[in-house]
N, C-alpha and C. Protein backbone atom coordinates (compact mmCIF):
# COMPACT_ATOMS: atom_id res chain seq x y z
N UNK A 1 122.33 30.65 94.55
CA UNK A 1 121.13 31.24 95.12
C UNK A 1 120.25 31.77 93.99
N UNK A 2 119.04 31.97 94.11
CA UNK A 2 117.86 32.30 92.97
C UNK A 2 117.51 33.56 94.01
N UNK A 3 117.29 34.12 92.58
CA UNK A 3 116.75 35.75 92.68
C UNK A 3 115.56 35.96 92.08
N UNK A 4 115.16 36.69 92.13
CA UNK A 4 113.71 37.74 91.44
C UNK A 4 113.84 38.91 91.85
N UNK A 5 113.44 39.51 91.00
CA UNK A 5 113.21 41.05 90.69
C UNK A 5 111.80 41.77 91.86
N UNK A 6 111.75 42.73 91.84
CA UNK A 6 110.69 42.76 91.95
C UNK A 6 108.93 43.31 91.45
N UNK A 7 109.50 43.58 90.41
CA UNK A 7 108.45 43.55 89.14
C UNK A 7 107.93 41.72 89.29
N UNK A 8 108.46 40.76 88.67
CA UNK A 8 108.62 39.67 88.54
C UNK A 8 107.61 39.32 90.26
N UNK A 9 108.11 39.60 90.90
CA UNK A 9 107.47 39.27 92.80
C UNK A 9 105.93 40.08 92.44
N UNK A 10 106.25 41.10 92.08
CA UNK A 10 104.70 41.68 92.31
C UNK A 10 103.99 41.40 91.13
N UNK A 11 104.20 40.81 90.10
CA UNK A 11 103.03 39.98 88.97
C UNK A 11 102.64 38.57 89.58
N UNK A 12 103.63 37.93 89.65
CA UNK A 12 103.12 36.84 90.63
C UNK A 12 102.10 37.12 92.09
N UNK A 13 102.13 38.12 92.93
CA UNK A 13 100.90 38.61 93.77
C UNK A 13 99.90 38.65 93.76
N UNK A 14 100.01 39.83 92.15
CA UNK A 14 98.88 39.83 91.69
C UNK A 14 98.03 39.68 91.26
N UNK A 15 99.08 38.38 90.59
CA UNK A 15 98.25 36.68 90.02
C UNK A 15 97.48 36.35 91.22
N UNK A 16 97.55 36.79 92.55
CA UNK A 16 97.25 35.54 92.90
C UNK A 16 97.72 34.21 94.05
N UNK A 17 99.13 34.21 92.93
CA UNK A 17 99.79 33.00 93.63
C UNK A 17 100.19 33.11 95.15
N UNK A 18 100.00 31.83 95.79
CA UNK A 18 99.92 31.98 97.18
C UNK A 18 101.91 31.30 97.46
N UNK A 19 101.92 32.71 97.87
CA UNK A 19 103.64 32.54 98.10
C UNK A 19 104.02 32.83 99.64
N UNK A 20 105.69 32.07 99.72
CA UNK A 20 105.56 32.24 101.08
C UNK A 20 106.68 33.39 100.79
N UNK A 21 106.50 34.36 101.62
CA UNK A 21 107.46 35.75 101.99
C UNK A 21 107.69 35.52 103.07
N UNK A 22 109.30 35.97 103.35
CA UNK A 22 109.85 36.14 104.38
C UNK A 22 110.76 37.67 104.54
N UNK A 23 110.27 37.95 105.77
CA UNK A 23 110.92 40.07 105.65
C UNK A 23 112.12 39.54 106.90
N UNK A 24 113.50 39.29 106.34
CA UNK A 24 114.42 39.89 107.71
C UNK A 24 114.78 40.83 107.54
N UNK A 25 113.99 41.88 107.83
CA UNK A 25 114.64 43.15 108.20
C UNK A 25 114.62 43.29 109.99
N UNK A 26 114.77 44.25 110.36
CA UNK A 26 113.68 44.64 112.00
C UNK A 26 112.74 44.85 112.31
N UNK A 27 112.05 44.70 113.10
CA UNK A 27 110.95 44.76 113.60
C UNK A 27 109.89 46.26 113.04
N UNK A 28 110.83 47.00 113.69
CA UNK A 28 110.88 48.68 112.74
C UNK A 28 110.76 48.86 111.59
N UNK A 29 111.80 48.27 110.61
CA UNK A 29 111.57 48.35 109.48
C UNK A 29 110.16 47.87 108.84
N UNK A 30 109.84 46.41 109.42
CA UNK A 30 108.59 45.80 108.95
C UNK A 30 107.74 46.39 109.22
N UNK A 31 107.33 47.43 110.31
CA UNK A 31 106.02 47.99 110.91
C UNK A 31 106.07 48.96 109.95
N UNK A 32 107.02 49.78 109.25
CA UNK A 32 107.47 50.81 108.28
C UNK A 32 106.54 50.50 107.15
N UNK A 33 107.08 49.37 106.72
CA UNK A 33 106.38 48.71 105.02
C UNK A 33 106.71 47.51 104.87
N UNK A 34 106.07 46.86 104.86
CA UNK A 34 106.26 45.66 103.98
C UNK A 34 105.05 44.77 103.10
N UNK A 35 105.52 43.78 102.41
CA UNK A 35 104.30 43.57 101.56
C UNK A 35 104.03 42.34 102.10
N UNK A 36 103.52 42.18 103.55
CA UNK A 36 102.58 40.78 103.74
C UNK A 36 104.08 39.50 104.27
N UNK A 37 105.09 39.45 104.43
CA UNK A 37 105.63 38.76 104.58
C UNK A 37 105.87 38.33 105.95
N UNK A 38 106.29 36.84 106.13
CA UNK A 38 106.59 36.79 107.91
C UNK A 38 107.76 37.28 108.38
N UNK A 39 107.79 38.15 109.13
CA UNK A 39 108.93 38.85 110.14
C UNK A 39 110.01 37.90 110.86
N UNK A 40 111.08 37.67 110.27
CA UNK A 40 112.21 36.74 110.96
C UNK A 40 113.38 37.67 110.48
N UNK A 41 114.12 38.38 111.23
CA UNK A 41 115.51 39.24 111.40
C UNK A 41 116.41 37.98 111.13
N UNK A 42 117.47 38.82 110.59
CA UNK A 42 118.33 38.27 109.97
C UNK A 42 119.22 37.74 110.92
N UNK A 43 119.21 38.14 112.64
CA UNK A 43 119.71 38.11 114.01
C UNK A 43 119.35 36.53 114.10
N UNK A 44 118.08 36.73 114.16
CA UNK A 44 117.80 35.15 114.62
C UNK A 44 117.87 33.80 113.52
N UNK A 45 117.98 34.35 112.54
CA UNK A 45 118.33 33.27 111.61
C UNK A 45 120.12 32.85 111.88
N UNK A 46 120.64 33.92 111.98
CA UNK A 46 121.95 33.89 111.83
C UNK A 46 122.06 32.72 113.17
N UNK A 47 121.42 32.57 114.30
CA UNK A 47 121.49 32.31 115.69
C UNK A 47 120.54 30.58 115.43
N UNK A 48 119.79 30.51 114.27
CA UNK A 48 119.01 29.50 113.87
C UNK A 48 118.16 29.32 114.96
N UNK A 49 117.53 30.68 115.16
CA UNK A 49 115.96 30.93 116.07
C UNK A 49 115.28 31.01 114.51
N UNK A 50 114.60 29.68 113.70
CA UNK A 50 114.05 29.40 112.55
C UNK A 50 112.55 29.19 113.21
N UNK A 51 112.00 29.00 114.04
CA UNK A 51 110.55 28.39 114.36
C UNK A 51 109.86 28.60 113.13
N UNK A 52 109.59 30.21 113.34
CA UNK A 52 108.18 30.27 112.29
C UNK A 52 108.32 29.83 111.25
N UNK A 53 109.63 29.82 110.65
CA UNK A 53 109.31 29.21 109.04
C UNK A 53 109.90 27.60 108.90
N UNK A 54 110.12 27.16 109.92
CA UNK A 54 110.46 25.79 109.61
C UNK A 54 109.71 24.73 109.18
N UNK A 55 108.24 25.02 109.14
CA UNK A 55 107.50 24.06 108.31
C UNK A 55 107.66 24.49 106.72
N UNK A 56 108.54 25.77 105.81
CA UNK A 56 108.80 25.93 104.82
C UNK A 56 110.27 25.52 104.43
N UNK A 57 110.28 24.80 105.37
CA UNK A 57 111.90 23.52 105.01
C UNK A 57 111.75 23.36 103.11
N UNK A 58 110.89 22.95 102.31
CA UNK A 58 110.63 22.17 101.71
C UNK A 58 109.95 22.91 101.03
N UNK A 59 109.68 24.06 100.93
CA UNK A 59 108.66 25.13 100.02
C UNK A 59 109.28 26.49 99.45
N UNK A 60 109.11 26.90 98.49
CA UNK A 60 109.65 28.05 97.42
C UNK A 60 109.65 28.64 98.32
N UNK A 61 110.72 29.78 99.33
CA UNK A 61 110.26 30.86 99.82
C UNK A 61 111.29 31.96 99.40
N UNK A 62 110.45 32.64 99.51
CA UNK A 62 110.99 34.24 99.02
C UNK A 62 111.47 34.96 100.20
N UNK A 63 112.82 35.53 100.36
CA UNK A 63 113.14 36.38 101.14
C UNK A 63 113.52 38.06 100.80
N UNK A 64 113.28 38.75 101.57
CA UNK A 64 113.12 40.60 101.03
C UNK A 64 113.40 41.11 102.57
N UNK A 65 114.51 42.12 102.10
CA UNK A 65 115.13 43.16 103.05
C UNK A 65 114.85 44.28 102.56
N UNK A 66 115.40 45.23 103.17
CA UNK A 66 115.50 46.69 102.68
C UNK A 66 116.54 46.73 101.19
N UNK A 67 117.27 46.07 101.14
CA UNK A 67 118.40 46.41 99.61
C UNK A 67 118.36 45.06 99.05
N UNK A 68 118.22 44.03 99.66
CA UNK A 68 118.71 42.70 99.28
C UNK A 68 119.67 41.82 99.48
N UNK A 69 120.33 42.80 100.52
CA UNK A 69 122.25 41.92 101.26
C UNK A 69 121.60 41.38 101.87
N UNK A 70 120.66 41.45 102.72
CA UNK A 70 120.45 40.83 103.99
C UNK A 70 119.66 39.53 103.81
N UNK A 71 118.85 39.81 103.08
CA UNK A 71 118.29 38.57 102.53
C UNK A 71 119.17 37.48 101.69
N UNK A 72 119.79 38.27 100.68
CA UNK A 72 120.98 37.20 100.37
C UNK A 72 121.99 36.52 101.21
N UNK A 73 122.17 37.07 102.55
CA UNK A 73 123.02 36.42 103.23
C UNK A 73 122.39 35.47 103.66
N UNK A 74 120.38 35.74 104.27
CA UNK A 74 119.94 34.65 104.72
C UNK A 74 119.51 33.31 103.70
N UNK A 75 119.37 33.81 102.87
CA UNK A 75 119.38 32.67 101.50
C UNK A 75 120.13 31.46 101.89
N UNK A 76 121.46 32.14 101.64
CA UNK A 76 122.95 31.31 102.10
C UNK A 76 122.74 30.62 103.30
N UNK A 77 122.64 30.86 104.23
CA UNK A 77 122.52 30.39 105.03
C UNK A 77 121.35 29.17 105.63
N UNK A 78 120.15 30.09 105.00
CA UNK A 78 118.80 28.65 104.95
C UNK A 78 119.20 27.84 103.99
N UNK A 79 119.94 27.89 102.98
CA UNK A 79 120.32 26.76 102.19
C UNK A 79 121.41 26.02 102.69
N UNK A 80 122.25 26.40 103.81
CA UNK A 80 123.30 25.51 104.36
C UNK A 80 121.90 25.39 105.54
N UNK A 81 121.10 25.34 106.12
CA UNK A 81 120.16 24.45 107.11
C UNK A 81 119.61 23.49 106.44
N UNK A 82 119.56 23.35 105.23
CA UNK A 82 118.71 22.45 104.43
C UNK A 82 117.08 23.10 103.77
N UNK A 83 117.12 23.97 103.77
CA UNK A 83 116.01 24.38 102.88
C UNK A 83 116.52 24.58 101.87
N UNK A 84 115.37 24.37 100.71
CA UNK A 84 115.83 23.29 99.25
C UNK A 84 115.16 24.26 98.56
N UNK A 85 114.48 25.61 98.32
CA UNK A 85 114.06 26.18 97.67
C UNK A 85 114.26 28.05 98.23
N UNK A 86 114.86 28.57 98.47
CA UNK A 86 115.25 29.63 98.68
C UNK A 86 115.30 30.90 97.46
N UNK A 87 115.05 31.92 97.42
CA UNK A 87 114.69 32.89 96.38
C UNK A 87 115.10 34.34 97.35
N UNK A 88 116.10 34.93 96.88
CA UNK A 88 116.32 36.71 97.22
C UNK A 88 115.68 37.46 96.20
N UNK A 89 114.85 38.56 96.73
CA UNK A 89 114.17 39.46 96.01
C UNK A 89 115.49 40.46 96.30
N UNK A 90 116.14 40.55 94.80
CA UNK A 90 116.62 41.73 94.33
C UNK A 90 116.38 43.08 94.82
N UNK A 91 117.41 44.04 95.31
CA UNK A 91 117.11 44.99 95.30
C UNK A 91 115.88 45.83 96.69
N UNK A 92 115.07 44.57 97.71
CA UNK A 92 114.83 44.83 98.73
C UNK A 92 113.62 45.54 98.44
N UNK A 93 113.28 46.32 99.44
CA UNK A 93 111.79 47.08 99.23
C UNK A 93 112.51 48.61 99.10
N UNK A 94 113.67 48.57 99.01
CA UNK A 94 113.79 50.16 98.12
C UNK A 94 113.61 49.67 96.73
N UNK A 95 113.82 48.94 95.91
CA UNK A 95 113.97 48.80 94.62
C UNK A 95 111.60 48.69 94.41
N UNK A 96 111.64 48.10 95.34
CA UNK A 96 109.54 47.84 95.59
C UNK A 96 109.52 49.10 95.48
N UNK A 97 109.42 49.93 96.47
CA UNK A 97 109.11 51.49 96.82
C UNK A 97 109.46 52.20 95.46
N UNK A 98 110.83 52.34 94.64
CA UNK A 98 110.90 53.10 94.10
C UNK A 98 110.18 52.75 92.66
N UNK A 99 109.87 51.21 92.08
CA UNK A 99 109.15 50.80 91.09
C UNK A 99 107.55 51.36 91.26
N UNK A 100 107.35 50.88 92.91
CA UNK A 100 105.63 50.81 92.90
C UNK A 100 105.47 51.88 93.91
N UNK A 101 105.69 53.31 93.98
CA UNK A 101 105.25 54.08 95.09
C UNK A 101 104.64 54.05 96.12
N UNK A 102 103.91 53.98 96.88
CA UNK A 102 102.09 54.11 97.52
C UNK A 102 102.12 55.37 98.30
């Protein structure tokens, strides 16, 4: 599985670059904070309720939780569905929050 930091996630942003984010956290959590990503819980991936991101079969996507387990598990797992480019942001949006305040 491929990682990034999230220093590394937020220079690339701010480049600019048009990336795809994915937040499984909850619903809650996402309304809390997040930075722009599409909302798919780690529930329905686990269950392969994939809709929204299944046209990113085939595209770099970045996944971000609250710590980074959760996303790493879904990594694993979109890479056993066949998505061919998968990325865990390290460390979740506590490691975001505590680098970049707001």
């Amino acid at each position: 599985m491929k990682t990034i930091d999230v220093s590394t996630l937020k220079s690339k942003l701010d480049a600019g670059e048009s990336l795809h984010l994915v937040d499984v956290r909850e619903p809650s959590e996402h309304e809390e904070f997040n930075i722009g990503g599409i909302l798919l819980p780690l529930g329905n991936i686990r269950v392969g309720v994939i809709d929204s991101i299944e046209d990113l079969r085939d595209k770099e996507v970045y996944l971000y939780c609250r710590s980074g387990n959760r996303s790493g598990q879904a990594a694993l797992i979109l890479e056993s569905m066949g998505f061919s480019d998968v990325t865990n942001v390290v460390g979740g949006m506590l490691a975001w929050q505590d680098q970049f305040p707001v």
